[in-house]
C-alpha atoms as a PDB file:
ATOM      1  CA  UNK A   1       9.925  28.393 -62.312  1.00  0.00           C
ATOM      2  CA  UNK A   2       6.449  30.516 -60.747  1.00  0.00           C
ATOM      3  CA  UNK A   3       5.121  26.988 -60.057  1.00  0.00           C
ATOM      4  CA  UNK A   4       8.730  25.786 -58.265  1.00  0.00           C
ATOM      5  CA  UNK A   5       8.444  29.608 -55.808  1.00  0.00           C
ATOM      6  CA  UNK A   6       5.111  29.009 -55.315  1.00  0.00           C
ATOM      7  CA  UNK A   7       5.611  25.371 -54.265  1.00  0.00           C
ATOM      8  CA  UNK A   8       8.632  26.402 -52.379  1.00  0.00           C
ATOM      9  CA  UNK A   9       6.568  29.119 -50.659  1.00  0.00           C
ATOM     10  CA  UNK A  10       3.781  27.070 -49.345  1.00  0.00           C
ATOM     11  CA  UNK A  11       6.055  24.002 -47.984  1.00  0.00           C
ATOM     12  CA  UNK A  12       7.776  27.454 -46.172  1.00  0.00           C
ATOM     13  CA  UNK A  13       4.388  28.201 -44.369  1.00  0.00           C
ATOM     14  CA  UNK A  14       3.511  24.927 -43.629  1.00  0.00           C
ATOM     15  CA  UNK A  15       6.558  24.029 -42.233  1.00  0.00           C
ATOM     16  CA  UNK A  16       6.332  27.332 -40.156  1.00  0.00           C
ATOM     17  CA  UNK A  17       2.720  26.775 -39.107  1.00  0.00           C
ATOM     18  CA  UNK A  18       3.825  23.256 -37.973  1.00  0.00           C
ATOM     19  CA  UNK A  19       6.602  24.426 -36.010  1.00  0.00           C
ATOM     20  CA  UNK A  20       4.549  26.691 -34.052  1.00  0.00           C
ATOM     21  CA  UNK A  21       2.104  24.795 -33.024  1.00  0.00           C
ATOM     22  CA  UNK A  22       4.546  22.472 -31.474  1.00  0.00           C
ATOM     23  CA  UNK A  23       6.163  25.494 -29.546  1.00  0.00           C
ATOM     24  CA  UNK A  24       2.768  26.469 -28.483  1.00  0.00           C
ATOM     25  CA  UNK A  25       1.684  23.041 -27.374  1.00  0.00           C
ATOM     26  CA  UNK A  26       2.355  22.751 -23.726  1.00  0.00           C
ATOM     27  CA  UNK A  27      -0.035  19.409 -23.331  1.00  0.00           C
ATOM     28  CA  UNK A  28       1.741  17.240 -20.385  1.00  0.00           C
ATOM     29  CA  UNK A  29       0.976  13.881 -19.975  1.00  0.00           C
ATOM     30  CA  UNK A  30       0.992  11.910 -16.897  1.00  0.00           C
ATOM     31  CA  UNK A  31       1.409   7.734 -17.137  1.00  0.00           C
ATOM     32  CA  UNK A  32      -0.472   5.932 -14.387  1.00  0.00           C
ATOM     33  CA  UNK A  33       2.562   3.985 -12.589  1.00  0.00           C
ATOM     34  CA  UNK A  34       1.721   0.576 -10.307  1.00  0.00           C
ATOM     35  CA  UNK A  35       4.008   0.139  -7.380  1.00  0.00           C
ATOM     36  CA  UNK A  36       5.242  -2.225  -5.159  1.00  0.00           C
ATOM     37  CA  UNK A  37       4.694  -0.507  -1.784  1.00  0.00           C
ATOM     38  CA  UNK A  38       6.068  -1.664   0.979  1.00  0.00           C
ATOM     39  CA  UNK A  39       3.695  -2.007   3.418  1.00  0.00           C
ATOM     40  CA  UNK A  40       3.055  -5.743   3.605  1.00  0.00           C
ATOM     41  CA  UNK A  41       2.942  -5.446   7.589  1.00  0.00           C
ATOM     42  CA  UNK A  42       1.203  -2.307   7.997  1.00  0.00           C
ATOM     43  CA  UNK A  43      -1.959  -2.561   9.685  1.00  0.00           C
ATOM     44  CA  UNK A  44      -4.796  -2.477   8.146  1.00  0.00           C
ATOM     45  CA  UNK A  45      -8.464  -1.786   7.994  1.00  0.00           C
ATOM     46  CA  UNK A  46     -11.189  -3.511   5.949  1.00  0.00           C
ATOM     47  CA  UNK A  47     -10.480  -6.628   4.083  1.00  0.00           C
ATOM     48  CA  UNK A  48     -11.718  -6.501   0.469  1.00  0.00           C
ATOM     49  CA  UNK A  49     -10.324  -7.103  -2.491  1.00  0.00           C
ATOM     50  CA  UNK A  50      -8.546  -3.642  -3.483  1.00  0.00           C
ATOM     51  CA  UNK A  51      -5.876  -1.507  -1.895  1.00  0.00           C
ATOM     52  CA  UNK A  52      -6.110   2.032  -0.530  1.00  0.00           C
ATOM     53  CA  UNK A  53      -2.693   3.610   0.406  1.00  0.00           C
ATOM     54  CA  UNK A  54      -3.264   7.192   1.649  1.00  0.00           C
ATOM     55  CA  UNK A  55       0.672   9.024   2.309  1.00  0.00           C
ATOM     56  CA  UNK A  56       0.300  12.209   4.059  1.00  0.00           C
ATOM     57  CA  UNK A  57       2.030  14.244   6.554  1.00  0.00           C
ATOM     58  CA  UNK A  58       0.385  15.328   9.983  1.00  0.00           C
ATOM     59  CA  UNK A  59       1.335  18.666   9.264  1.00  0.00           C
ATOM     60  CA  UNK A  60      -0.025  18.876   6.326  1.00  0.00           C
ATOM     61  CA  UNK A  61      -3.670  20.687   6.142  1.00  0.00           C
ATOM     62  CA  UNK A  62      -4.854  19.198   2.608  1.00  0.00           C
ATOM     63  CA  UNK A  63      -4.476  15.791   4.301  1.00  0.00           C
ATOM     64  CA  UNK A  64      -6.100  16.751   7.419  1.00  0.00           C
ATOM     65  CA  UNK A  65      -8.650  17.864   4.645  1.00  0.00           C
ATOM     66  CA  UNK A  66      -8.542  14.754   2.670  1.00  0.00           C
ATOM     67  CA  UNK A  67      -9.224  12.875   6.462  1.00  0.00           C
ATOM     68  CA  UNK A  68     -12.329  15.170   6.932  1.00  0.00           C
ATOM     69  CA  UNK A  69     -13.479  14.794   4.109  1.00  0.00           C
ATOM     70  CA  UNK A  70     -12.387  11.369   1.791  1.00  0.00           C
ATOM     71  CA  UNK A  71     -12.116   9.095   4.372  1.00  0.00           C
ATOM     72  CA  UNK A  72     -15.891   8.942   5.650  1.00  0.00           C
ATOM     73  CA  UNK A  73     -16.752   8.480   2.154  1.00  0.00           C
ATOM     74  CA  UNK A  74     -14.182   5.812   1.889  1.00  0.00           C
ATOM     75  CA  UNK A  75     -15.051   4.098   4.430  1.00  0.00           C
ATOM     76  CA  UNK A  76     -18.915   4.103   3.909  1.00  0.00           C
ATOM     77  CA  UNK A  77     -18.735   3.422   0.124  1.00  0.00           C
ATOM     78  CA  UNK A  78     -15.686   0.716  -0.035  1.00  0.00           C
ATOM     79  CA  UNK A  79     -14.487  -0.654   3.298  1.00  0.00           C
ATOM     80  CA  UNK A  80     -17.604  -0.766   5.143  1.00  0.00           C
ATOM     81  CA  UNK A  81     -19.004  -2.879   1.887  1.00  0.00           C
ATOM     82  CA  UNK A  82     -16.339  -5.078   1.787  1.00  0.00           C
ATOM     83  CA  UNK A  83     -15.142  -4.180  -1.154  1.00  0.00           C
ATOM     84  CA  UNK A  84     -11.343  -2.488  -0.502  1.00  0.00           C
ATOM     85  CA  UNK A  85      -8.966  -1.846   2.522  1.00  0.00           C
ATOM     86  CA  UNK A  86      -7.226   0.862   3.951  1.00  0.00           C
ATOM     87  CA  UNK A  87      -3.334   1.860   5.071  1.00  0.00           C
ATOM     88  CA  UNK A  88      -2.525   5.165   6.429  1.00  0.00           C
ATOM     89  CA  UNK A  89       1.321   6.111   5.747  1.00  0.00           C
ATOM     90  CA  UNK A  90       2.755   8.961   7.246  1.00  0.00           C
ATOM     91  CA  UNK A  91       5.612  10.715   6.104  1.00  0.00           C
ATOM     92  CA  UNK A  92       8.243  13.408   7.569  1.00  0.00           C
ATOM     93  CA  UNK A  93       8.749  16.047   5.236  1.00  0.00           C
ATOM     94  CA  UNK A  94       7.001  19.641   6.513  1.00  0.00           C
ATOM     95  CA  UNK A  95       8.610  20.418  10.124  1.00  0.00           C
ATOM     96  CA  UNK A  96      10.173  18.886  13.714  1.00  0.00           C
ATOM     97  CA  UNK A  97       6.177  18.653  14.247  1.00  0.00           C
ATOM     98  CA  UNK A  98       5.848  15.627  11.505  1.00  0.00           C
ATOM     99  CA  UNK A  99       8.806  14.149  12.688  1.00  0.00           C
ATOM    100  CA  UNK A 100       7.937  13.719  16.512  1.00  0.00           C
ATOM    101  CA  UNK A 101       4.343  12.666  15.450  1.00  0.00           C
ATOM    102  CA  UNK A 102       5.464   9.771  13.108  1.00  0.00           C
ATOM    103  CA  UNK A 103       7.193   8.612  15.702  1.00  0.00           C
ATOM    104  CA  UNK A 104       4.204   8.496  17.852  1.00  0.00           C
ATOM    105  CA  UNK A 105       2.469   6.717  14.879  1.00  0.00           C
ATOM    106  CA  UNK A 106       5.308   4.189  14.560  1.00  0.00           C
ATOM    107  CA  UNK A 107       4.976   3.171  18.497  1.00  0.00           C
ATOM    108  CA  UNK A 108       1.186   3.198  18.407  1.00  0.00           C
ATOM    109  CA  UNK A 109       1.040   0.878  15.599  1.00  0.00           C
ATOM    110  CA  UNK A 110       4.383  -1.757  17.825  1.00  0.00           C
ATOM    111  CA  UNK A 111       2.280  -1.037  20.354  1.00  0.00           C
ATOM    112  CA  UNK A 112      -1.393  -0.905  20.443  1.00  0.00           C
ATOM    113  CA  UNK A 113      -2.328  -1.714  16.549  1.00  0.00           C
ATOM    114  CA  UNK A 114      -6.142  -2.567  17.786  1.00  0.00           C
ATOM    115  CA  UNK A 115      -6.543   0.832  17.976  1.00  0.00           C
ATOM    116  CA  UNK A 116      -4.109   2.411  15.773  1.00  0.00           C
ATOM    117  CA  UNK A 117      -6.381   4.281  12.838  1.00  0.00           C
ATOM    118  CA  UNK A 118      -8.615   5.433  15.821  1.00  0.00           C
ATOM    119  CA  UNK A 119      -5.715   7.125  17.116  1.00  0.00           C
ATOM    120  CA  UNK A 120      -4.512   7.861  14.104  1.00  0.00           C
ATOM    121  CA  UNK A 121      -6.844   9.977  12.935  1.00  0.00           C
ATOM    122  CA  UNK A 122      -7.621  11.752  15.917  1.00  0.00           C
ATOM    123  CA  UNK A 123      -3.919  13.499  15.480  1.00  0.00           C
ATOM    124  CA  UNK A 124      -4.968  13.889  11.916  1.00  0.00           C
ATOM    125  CA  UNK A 125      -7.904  15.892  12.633  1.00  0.00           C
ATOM    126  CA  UNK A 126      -6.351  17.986  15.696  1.00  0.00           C
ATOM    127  CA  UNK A 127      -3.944  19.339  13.075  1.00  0.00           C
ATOM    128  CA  UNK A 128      -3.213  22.870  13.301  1.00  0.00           C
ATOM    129  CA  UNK A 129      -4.511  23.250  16.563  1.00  0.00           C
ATOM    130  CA  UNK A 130      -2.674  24.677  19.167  1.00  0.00           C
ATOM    131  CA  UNK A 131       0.780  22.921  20.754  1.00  0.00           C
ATOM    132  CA  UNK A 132       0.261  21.110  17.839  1.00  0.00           C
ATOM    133  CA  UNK A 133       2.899  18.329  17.663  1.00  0.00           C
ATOM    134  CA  UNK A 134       4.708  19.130  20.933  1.00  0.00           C
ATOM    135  CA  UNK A 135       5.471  16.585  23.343  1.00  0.00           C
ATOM    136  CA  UNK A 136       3.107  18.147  25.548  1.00  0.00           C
ATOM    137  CA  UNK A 137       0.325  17.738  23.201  1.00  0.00           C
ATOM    138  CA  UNK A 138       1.659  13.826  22.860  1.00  0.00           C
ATOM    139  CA  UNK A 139       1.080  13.719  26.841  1.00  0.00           C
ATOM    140  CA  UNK A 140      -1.936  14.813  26.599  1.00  0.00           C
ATOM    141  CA  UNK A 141      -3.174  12.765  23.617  1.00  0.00           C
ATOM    142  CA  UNK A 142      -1.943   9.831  25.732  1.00  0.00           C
ATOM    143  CA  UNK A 143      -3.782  10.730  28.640  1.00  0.00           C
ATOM    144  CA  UNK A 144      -7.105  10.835  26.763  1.00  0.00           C
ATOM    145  CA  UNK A 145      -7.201   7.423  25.126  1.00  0.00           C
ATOM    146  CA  UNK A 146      -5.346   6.119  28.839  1.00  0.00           C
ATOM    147  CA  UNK A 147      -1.569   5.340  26.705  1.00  0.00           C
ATOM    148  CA  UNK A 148       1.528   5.240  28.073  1.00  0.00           C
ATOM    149  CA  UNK A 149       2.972   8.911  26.939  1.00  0.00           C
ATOM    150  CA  UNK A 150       6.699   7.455  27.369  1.00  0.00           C
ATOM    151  CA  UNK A 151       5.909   4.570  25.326  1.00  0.00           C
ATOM    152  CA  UNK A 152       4.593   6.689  22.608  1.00  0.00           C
ATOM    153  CA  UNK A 153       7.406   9.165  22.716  1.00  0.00           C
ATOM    154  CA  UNK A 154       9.860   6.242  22.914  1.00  0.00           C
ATOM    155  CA  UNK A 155      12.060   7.598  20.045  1.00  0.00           C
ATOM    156  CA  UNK A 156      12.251   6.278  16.850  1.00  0.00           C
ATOM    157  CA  UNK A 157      12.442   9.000  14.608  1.00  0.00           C
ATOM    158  CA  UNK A 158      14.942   7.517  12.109  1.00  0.00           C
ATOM    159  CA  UNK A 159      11.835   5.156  10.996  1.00  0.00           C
ATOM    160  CA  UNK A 160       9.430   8.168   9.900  1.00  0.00           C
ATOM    161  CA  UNK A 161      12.547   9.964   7.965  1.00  0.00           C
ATOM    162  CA  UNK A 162      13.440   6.543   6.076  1.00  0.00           C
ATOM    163  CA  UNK A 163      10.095   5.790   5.348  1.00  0.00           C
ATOM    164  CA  UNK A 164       9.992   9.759   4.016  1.00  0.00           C
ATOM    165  CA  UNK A 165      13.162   8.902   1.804  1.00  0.00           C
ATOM    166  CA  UNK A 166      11.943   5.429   0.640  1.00  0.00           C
ATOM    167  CA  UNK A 167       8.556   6.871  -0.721  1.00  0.00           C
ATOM    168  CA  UNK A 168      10.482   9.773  -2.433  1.00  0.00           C
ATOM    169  CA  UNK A 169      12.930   8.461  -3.862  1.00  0.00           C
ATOM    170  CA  UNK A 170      11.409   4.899  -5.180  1.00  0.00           C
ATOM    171  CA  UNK A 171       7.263   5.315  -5.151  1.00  0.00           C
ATOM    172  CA  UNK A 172       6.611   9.045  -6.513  1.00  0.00           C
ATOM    173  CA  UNK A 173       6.004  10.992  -3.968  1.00  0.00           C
ATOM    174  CA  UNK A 174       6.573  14.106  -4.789  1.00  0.00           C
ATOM    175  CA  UNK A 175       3.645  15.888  -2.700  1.00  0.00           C
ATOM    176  CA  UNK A 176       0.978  15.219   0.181  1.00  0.00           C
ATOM    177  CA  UNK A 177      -1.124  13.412   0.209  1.00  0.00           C
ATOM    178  CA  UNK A 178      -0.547  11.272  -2.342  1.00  0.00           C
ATOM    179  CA  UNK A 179      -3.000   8.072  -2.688  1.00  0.00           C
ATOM    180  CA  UNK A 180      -2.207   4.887  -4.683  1.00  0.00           C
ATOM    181  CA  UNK A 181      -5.603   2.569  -5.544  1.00  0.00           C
ATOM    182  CA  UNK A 182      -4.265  -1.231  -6.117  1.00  0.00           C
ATOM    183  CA  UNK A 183      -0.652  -0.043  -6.279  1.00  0.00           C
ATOM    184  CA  UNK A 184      -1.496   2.702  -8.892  1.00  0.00           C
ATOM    185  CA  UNK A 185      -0.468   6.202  -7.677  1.00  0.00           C
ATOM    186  CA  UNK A 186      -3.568   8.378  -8.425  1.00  0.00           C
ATOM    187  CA  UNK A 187      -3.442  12.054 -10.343  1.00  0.00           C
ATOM    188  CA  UNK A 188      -5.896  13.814  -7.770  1.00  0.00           C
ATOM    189  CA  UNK A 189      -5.635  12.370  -4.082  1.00  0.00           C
ATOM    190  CA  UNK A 190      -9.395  14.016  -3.798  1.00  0.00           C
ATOM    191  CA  UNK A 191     -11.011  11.906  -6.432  1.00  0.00           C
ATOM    192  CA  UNK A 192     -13.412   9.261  -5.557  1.00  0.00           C
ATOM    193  CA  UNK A 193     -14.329   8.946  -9.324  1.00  0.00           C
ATOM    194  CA  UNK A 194     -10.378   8.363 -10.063  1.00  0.00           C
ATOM    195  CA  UNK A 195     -10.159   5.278  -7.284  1.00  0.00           C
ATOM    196  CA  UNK A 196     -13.305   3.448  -8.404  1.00  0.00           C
ATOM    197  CA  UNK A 197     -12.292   3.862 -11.918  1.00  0.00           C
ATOM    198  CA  UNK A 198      -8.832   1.969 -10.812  1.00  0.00           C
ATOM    199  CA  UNK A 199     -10.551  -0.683  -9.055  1.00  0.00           C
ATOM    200  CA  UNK A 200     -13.447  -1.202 -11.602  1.00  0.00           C
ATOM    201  CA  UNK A 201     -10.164  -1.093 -14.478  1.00  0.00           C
ATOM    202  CA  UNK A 202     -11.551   1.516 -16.347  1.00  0.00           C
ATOM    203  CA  UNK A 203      -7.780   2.715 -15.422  1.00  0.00           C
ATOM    204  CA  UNK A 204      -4.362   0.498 -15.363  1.00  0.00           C
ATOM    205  CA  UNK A 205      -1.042   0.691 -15.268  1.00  0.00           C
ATOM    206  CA  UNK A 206       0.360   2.476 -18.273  1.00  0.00           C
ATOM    207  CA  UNK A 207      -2.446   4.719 -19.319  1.00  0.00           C
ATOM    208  CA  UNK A 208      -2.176   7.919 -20.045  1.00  0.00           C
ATOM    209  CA  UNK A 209      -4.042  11.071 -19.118  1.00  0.00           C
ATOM    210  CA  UNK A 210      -3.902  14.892 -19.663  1.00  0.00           C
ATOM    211  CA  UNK A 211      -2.746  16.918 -16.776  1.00  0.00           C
ATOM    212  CA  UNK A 212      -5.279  19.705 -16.123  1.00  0.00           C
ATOM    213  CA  UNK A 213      -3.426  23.591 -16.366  1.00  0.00           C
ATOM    214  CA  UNK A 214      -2.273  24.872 -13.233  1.00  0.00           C
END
């Protein structure tokens, strides 16, 4: 009977000691997802083999961050070797600001898609200055690469708020920027290590990784 409590006992404290370590186990794991984006006709820059999707919002000051400071490296270490291309997707989702200016994107790429990512990025990195996404700050943007300022303002909003929906909704987006390397939407937008190691296939579809703790 001693040797049945005494069994009983320790099944008790295992048991116990196995339940809270699963309460205290907060581990979350996040599964590396491929997507069909659609940006077959987006222009594009570069022409190697792999795929670099960068969604952002021109309000946004981590992507006018992630332009300052990813893209040079980008573009010296993969696109200027050949080795990947490059789409820039923006999205409405922070103010009117976003909205206006991805409507300017929209009618620079219909219009003038030579020199799209050169304009591009020169509202990326004006971000957060002042008049900031204002129509008089499109005029004048327009006047100093010699555009058409009622071309660019020609409206089209509905475009940059269903592409906002679309990439929400269907290609996990849940923040800016987001990147996606070959299709495969990346953990940390910032890390060069985590977009060679997709196109080298050290990481695929399907794997698994550990979230760091906020």
């Amino acid at each position: 009977m001693k040797r049945f409590l005494f069994l009983l006992i320790g099944l008790i404290v295992i048991l116990a000691a196995c339940s809270q370590s699963e309460a205290v186990d907060t581990t979350k794991l996040h599964t590396y997802t491929k997507y069909e984006l659609p940006l077959q006709e987006k222009v594009v820059i570069g022409e190697g083999e792999h795929e670099i999707v960068f969604v952002f919002d021109y309000s946004c000051p981590w992507c006018k961050k992630w332009m300052e400071e990813l893209l040079p490296e980008i573009e010296e270490r993969w696109l200027e070797t050949g080795e990947a291309t490059f789409k820039g997707q923006p999205l409405v989702l922070l103010n009117e600001q976003s909205q206006l200016l991805a409507n300017v994107d929209y009618n620079v790429e219909r219009l003038i898609p030579d020199r799209y990512y050169e304009v591009q990025r020169a509202i990326g990195l004006d971000s957060g200055s002042d008049g900031f996404g204002t129509e008089a700050y499109v005029r004048e943007l327009a006047s100093e690469f010699n555009l058409n300022a009622d071309e660019l303002l020609e409206n089209h909003v509905d475009i940059g708020i269903q592409n906002s929906r679309l990439f929400t909704r269907d290609f996990g987006v849940a923040y800016v920027p987001t990147v996606y390397v070959d299709g495969i939407q990346l953990v940390d937008a910032f890390s060069l290590e985590e977009m060679e190691q997709v196109m080298d296939g050290t990481i695929k579809a399907g794997d698994q990784v550990e979230l760091p703790e906020n």
